[in-house]
N, C-alpha and C. Protein backbone atom coordinates (compact mmCIF):
# COMPACT_ATOMS: atom_id res chain seq x y z
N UNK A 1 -36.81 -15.08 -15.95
CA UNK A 1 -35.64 -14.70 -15.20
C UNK A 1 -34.91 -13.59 -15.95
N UNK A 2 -34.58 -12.67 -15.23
CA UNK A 2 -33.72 -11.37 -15.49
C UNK A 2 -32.63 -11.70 -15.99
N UNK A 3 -31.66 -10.80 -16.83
CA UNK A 3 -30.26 -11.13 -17.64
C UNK A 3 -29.78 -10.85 -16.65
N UNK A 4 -29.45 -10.02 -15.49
CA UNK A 4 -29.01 -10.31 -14.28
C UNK A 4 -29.19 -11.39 -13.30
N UNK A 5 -30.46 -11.84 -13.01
CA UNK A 5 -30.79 -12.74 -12.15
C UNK A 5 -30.07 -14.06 -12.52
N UNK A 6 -29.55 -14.31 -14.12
CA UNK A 6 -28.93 -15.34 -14.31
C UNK A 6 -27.66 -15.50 -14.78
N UNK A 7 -27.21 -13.82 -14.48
CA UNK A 7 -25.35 -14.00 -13.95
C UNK A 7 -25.44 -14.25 -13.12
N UNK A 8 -26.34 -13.86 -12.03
CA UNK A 8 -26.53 -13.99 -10.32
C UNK A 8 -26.19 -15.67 -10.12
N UNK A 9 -27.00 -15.97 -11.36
CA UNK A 9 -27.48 -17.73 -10.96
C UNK A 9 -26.07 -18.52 -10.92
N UNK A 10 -25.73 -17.96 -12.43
CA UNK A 10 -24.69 -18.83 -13.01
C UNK A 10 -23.28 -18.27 -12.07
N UNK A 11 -23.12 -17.62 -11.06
CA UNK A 11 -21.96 -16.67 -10.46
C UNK A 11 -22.21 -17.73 -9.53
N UNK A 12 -23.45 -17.67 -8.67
CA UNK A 12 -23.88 -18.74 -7.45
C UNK A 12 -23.05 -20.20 -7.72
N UNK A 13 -23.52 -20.74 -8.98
CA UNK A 13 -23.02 -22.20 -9.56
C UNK A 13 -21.90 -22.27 -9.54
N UNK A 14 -21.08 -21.44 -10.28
CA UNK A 14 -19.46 -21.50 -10.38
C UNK A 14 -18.74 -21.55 -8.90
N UNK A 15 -19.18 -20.66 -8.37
CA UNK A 15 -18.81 -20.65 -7.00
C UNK A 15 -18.73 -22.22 -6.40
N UNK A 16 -20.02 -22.46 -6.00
CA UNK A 16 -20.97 -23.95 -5.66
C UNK A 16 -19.73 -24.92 -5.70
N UNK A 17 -19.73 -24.96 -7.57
CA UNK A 17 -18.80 -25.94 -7.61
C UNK A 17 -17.66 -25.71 -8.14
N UNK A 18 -17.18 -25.25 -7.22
CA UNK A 18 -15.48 -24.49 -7.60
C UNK A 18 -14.75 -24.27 -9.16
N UNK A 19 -15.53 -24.17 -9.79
CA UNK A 19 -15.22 -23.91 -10.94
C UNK A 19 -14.33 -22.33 -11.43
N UNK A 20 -14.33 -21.39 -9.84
CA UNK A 20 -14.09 -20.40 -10.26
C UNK A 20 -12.74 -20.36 -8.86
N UNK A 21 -12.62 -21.81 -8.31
CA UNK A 21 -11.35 -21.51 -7.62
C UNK A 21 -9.92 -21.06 -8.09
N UNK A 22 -9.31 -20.74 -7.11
CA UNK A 22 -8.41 -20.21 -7.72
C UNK A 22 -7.54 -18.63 -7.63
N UNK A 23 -6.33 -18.50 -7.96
CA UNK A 23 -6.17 -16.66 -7.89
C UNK A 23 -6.28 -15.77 -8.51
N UNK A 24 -6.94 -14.76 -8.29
CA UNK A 24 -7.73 -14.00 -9.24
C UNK A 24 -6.37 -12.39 -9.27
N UNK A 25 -6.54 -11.97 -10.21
CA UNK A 25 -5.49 -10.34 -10.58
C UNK A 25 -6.42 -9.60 -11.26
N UNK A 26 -6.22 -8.35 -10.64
CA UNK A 26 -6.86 -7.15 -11.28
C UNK A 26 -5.70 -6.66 -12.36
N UNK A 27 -6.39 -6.83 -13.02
CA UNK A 27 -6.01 -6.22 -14.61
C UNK A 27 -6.27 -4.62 -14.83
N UNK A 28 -4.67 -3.59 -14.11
CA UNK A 28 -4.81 -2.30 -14.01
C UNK A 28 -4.98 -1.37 -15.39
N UNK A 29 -4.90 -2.22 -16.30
CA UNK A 29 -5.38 -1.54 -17.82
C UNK A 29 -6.83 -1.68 -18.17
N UNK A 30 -7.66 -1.96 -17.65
CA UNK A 30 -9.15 -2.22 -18.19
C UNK A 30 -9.63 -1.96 -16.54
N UNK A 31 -8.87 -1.59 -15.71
CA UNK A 31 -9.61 -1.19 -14.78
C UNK A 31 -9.99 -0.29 -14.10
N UNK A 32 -11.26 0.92 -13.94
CA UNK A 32 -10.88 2.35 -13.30
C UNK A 32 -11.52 2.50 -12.11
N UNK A 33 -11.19 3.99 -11.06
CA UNK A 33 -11.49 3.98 -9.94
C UNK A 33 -11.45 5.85 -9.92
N UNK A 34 -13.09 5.79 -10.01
CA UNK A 34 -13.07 7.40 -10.61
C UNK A 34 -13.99 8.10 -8.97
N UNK A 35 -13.74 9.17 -8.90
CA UNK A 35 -14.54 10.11 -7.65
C UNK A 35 -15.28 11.39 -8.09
N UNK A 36 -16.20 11.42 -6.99
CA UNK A 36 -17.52 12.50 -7.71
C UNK A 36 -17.41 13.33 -6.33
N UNK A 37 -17.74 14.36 -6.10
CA UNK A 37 -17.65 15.12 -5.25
C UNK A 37 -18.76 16.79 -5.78
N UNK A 38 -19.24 16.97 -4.54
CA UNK A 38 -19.89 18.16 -5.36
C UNK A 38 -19.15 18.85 -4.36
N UNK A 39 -18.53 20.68 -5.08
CA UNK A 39 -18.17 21.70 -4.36
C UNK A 39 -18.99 22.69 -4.42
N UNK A 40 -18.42 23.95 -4.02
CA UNK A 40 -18.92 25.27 -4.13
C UNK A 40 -20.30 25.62 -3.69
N UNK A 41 -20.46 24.52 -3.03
CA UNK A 41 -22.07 24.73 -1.96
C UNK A 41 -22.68 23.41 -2.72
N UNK A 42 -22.16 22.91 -3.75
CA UNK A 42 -23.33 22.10 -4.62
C UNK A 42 -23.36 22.09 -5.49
N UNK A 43 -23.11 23.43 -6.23
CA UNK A 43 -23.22 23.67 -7.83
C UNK A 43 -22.36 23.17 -8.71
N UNK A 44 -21.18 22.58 -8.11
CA UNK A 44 -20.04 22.64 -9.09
C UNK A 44 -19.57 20.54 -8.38
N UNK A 45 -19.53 19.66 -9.72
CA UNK A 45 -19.43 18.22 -9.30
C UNK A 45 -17.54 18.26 -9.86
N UNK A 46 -17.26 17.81 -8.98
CA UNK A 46 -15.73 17.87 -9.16
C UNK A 46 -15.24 16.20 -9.21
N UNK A 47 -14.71 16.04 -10.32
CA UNK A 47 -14.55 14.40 -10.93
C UNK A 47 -13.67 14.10 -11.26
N UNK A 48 -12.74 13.20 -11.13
CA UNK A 48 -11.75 12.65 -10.75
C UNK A 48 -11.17 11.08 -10.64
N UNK A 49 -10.01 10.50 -11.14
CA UNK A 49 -9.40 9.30 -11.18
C UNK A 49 -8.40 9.19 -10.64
N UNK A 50 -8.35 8.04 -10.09
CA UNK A 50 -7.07 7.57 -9.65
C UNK A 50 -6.79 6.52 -10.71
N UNK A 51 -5.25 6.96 -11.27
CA UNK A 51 -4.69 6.31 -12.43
C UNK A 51 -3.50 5.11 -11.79
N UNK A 52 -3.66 4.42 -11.06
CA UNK A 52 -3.01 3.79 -10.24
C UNK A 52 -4.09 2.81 -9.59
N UNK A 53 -4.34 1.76 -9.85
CA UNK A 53 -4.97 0.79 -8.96
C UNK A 53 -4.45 -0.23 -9.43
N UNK A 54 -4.87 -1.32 -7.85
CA UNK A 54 -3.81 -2.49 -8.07
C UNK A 54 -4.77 -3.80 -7.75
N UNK A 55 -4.91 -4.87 -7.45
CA UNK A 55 -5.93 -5.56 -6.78
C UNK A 55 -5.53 -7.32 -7.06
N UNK A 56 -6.14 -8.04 -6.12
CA UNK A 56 -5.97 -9.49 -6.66
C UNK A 56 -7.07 -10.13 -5.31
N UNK A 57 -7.36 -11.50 -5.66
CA UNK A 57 -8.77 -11.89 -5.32
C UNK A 57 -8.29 -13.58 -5.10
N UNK A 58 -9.01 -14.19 -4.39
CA UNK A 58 -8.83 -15.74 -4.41
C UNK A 58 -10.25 -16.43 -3.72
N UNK A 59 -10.58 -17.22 -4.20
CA UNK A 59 -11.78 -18.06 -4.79
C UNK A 59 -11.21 -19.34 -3.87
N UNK A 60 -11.84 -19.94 -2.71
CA UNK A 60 -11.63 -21.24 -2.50
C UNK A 60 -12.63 -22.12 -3.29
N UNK A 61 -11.93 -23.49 -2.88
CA UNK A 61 -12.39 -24.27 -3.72
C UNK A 61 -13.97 -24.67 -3.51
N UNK A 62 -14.36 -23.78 -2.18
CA UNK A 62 -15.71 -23.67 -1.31
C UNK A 62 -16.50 -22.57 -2.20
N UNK A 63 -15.62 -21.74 -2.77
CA UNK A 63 -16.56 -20.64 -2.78
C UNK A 63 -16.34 -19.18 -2.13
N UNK A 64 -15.63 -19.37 -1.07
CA UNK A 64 -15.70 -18.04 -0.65
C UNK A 64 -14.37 -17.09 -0.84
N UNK A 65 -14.83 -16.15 -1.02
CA UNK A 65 -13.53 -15.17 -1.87
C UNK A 65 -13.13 -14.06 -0.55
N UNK A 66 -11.81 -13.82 -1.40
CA UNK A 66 -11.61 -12.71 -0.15
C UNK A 66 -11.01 -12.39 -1.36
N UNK A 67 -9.67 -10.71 -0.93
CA UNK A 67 -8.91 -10.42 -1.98
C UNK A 67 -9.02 -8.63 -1.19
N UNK A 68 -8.57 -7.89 -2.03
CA UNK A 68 -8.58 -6.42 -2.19
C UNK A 68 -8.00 -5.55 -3.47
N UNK A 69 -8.24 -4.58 -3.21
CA UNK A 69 -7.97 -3.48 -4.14
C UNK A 69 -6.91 -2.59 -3.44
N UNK A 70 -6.35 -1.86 -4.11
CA UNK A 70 -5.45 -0.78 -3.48
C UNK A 70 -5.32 0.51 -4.57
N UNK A 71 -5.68 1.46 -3.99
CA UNK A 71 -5.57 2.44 -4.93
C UNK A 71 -4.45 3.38 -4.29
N UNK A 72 -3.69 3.77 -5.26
CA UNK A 72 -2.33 4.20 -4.90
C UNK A 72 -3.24 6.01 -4.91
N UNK A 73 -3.16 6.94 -3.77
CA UNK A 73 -3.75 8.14 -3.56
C UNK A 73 -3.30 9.11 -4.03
N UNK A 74 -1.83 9.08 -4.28
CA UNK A 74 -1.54 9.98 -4.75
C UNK A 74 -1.36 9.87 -6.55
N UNK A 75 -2.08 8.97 -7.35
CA UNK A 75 -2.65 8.95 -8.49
C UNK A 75 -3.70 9.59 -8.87
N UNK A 76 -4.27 10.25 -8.13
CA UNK A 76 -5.52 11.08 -8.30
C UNK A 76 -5.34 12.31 -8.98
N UNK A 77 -6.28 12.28 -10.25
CA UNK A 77 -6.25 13.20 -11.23
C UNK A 77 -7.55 13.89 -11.59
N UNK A 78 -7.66 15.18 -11.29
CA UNK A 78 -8.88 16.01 -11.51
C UNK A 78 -8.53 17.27 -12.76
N UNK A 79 -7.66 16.62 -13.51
CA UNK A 79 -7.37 17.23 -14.37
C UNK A 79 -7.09 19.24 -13.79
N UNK A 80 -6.60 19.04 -12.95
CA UNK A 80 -6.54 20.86 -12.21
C UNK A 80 -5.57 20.08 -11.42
N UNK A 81 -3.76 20.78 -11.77
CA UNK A 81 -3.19 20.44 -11.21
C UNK A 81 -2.96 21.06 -9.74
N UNK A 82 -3.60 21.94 -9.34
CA UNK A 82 -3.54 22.69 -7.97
C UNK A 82 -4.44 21.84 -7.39
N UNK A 83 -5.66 21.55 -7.80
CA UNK A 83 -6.44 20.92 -7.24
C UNK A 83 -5.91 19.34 -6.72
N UNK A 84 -5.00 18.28 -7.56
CA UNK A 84 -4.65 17.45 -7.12
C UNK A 84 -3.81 17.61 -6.05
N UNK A 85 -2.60 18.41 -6.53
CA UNK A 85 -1.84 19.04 -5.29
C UNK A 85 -2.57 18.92 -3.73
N UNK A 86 -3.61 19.65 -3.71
CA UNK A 86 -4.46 20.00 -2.57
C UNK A 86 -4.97 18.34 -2.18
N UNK A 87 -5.08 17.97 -3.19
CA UNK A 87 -5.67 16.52 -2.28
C UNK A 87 -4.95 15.57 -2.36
N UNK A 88 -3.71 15.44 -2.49
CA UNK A 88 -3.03 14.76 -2.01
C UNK A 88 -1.75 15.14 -0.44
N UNK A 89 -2.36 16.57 -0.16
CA UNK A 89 -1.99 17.29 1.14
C UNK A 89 -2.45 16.69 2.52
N UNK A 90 -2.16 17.35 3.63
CA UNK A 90 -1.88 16.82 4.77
C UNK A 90 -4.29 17.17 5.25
N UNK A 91 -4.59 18.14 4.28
CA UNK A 91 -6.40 18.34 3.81
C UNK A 91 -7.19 17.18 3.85
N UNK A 92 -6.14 16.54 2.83
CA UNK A 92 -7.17 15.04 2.40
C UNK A 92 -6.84 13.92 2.82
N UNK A 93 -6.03 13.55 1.79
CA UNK A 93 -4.74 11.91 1.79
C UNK A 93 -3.52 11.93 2.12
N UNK A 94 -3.11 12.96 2.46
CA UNK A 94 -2.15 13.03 2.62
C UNK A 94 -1.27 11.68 2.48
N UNK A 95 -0.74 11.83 1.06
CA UNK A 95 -0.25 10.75 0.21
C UNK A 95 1.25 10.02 0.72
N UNK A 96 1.79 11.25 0.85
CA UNK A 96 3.25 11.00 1.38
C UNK A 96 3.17 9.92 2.17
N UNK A 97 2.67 10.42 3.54
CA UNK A 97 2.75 9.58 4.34
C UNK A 97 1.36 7.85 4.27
N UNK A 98 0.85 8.29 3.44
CA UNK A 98 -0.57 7.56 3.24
C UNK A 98 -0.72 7.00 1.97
N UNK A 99 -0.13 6.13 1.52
CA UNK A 99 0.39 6.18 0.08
C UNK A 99 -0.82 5.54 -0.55
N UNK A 100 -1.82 4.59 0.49
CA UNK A 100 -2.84 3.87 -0.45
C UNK A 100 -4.10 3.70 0.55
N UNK A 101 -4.88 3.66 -0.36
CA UNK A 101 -6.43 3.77 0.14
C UNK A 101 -7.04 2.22 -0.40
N UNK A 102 -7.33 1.23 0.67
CA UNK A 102 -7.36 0.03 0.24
C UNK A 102 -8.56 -0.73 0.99
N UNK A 103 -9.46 -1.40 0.06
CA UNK A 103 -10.39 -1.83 -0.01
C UNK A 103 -10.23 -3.86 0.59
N UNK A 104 -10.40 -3.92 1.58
CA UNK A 104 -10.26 -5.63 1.84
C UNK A 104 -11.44 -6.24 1.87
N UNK A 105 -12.36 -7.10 0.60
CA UNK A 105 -13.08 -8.14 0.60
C UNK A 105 -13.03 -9.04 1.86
N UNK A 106 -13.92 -9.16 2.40
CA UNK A 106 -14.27 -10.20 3.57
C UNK A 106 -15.51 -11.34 3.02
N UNK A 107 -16.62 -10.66 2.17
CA UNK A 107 -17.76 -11.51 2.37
C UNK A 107 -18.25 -10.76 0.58
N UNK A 108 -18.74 -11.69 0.06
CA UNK A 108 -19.98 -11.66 -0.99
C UNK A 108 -21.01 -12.37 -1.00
N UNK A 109 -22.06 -11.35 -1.16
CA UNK A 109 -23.70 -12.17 -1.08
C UNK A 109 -24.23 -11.96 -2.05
N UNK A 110 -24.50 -13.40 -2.65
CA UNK A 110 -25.36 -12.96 -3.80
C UNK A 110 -27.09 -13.40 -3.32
N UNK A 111 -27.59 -12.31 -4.01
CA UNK A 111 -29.63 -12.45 -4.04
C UNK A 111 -29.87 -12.11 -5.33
N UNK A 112 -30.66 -12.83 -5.62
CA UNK A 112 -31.92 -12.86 -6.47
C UNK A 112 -30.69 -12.00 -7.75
N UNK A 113 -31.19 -11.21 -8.42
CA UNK A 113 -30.51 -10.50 -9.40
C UNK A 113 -29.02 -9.29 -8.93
N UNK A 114 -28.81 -9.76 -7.49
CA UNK A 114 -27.40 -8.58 -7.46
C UNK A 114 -26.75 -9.26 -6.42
N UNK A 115 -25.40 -8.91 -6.14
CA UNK A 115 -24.74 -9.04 -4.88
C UNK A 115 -23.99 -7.83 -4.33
N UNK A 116 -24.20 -8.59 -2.72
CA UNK A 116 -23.77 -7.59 -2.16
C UNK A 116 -22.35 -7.51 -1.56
N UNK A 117 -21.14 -6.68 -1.17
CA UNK A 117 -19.59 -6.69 -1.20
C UNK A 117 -19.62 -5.94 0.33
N UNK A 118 -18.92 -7.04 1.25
CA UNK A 118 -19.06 -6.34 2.62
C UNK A 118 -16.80 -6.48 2.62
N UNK A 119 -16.68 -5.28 3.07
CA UNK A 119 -15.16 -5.39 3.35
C UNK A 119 -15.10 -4.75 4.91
N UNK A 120 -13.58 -4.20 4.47
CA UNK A 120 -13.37 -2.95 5.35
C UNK A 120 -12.33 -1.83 4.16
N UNK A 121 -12.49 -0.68 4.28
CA UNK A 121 -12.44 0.35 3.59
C UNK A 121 -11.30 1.11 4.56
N UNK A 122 -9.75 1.54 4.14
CA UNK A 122 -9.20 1.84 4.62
C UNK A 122 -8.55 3.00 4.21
N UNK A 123 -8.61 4.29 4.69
CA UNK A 123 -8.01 5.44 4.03
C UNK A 123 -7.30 6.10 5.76
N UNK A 124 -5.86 6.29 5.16
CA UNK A 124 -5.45 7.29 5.80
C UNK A 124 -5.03 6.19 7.35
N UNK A 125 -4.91 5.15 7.08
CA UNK A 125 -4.57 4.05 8.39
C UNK A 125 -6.18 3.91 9.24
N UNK A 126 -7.19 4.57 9.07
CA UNK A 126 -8.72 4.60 9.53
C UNK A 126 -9.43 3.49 8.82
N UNK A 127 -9.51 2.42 8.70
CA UNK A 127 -10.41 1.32 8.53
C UNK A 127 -11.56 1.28 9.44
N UNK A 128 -12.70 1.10 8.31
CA UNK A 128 -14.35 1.02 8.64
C UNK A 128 -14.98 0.23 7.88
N UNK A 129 -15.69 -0.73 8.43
CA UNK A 129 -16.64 -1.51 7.94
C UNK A 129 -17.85 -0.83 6.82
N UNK A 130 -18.05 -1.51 5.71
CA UNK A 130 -18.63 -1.05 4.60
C UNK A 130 -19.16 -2.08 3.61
N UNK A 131 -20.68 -2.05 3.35
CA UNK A 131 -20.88 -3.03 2.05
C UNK A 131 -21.56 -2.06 0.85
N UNK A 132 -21.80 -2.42 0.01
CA UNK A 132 -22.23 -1.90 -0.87
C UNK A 132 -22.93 -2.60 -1.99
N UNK A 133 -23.41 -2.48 -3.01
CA UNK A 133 -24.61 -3.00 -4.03
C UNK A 133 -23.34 -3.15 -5.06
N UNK A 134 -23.30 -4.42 -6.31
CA UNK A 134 -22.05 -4.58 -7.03
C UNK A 134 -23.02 -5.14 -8.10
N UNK A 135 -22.39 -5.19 -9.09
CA UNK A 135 -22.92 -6.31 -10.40
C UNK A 135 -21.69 -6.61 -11.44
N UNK A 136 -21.93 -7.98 -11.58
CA UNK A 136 -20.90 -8.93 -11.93
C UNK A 136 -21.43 -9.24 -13.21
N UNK A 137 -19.93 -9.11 -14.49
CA UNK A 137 -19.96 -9.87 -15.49
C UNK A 137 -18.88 -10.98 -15.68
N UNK A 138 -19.64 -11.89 -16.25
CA UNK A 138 -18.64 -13.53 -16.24
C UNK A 138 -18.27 -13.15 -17.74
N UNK A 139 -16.91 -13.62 -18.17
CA UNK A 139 -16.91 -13.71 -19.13
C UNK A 139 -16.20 -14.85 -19.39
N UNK A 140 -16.45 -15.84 -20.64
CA UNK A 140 -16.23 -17.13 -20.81
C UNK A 140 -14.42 -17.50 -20.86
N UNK A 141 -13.71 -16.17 -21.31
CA UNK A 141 -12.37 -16.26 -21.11
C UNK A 141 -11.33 -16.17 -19.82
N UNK A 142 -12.54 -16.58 -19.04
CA UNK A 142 -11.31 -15.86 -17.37
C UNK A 142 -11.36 -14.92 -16.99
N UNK A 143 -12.54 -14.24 -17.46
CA UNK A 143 -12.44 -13.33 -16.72
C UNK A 143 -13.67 -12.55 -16.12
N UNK A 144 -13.57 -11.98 -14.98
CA UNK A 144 -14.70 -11.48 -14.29
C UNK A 144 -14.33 -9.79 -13.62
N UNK A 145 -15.64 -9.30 -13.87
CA UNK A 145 -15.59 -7.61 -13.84
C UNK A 145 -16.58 -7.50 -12.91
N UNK A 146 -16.15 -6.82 -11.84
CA UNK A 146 -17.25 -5.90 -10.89
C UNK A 146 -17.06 -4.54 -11.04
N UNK A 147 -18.95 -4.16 -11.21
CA UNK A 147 -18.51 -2.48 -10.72
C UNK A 147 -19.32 -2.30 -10.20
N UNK A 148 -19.21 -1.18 -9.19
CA UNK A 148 -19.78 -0.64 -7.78
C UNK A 148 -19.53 0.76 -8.08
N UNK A 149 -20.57 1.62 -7.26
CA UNK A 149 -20.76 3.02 -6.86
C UNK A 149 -21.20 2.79 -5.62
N UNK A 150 -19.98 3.49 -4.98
CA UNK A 150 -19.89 3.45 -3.47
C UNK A 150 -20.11 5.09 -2.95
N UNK A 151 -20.88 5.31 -1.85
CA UNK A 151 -20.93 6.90 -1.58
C UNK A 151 -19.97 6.65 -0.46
N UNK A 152 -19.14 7.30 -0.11
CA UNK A 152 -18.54 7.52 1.33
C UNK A 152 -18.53 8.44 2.11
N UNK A 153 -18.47 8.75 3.40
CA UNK A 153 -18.46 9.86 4.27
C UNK A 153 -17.04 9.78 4.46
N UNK A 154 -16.34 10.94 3.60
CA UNK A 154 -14.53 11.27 3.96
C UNK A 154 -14.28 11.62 5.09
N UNK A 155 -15.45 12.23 5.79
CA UNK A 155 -15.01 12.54 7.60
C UNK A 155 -14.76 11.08 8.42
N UNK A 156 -15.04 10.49 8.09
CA UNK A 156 -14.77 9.14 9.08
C UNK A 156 -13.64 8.36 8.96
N UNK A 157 -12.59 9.42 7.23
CA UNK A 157 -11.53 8.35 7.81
C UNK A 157 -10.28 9.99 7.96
N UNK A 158 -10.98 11.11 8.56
CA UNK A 158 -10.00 12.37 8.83
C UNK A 158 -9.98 12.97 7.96
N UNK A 159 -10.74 12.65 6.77
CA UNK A 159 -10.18 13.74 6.24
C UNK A 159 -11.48 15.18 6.10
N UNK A 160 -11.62 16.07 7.08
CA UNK A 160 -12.49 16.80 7.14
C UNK A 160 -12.34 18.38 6.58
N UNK A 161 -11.03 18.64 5.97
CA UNK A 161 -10.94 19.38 5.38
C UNK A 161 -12.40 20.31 4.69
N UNK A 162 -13.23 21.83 4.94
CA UNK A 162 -13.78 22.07 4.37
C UNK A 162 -13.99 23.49 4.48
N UNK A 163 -13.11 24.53 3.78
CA UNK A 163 -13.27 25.91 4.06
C UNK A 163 -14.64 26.09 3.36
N UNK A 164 -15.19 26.95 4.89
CA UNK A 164 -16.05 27.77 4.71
C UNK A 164 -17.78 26.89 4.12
N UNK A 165 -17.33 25.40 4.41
CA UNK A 165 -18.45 24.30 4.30
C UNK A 165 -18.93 24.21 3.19
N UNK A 166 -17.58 24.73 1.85
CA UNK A 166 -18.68 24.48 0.12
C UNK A 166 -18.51 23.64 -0.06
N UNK A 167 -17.18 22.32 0.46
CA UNK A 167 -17.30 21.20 -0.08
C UNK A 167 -17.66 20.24 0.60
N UNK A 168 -18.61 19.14 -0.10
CA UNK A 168 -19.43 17.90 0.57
C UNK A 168 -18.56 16.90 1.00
N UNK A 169 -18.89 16.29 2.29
CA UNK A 169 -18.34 15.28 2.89
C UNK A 169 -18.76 14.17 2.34
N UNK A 170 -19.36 14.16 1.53
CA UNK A 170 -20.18 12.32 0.94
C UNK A 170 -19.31 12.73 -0.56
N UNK A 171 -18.99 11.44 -0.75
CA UNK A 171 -18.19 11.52 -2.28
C UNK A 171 -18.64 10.07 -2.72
N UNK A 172 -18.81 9.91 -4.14
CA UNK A 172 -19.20 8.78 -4.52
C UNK A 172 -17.83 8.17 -5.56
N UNK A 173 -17.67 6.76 -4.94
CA UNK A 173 -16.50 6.20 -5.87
C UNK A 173 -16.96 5.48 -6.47
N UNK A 174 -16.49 5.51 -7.73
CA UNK A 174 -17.31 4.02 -8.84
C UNK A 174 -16.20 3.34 -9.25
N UNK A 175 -16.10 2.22 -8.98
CA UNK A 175 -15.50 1.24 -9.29
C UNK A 175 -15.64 0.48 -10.99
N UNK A 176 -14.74 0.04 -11.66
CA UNK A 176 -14.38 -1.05 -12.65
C UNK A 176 -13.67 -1.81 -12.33
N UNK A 177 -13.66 -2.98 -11.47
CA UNK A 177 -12.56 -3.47 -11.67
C UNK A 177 -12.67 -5.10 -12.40
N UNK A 178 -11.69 -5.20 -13.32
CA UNK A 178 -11.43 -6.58 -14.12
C UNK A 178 -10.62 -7.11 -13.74
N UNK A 179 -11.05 -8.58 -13.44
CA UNK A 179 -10.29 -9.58 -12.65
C UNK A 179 -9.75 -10.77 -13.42
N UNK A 180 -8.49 -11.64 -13.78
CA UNK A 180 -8.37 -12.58 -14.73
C UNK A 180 -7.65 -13.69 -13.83
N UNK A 181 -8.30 -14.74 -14.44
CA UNK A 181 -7.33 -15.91 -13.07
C UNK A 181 -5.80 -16.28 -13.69
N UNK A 182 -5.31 -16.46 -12.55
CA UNK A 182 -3.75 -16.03 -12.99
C UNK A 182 -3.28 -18.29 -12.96
């Protein structure tokens, strides 16, 4: 058995027998929420954090979790302050009015060595159904870490912003997030 296949196992068990009920908090100091984007036709990967995320999670005594994330949008840092400017405009996120881009847990499946994270994905008041591939570390103190690399299509929640078509509509978000039961 894989060193994954038997977090998988031992994640399954805890669950099983509620050992992991309970309310769970994202811990915004050990936790990041970074973006990849390629511009300029391709050539140029433009990378980026949001220094602002928030999150909390709950575990029935069954097993099944729900919870979310919230990433505050206008925390986004590409180290080019024109460039944040621009994406936190009426282009992208328009932050002002759109203050958070928020992730709602509905369902986790675990198989064999991974699980899978089905929510809904909400940017810009546009919520869309979305799962994605995750891997989980237990750790014996309370605490539990998922991270995910999610690709998204930004046209589906408006924001289509793209002079002259150099920049890509698929952006990939990678997730850290650390969870501690409160």
């Amino acid at each position: 058995m894989t060193a994954s296949s038997q977090v998988m196992a031992a994640l399954r068990d805890q669950l099983a027998n509620g050992s992991l009920a309970g309310t769970w908090a994202l811990d915004p100091a050990r936790s990041t929420a970074t973006l990849r984007s390629k511009s300029v036709w391709g050539l140029v990967t433009v990378k980026g954090v949001f220094r602002d995320v928030q999150g909390s999670g709950t575990v029935s005594p069954a097993g099944e979790v729900t919870g979310s994330i919230v990433i505050a949008s206008g925390s986004v840092d590409t180290r080019n302050a024109k460039r944040d400017q621009h994406l936190r405009s009426a282009d992208f996120f328009l932050s002002e009015k759109y203050p958070s881009i928020t992730f709602s847990l509905e369902k986790l499946a675990i198989t064999g060595g991974g699980m899978t994270v089905s929510g809904q994905l909400t940017v810009r008041d546009q919520a869309r159904p979305i799962s994605f591939p995750a891997t989980v570390t237990l750790a014996g103190d309370g605490e539990v870490a998922l991270d995910a690399a999610v690709e998204v299509d930004r046209s589906e929640f408006g924001l289509r912003w793209n002079q002259l078509g150099m920049v890509s509509m698929h952006n990939m978000i990678t997730l850290h997030a650390v969870f501690a039961r409160q």
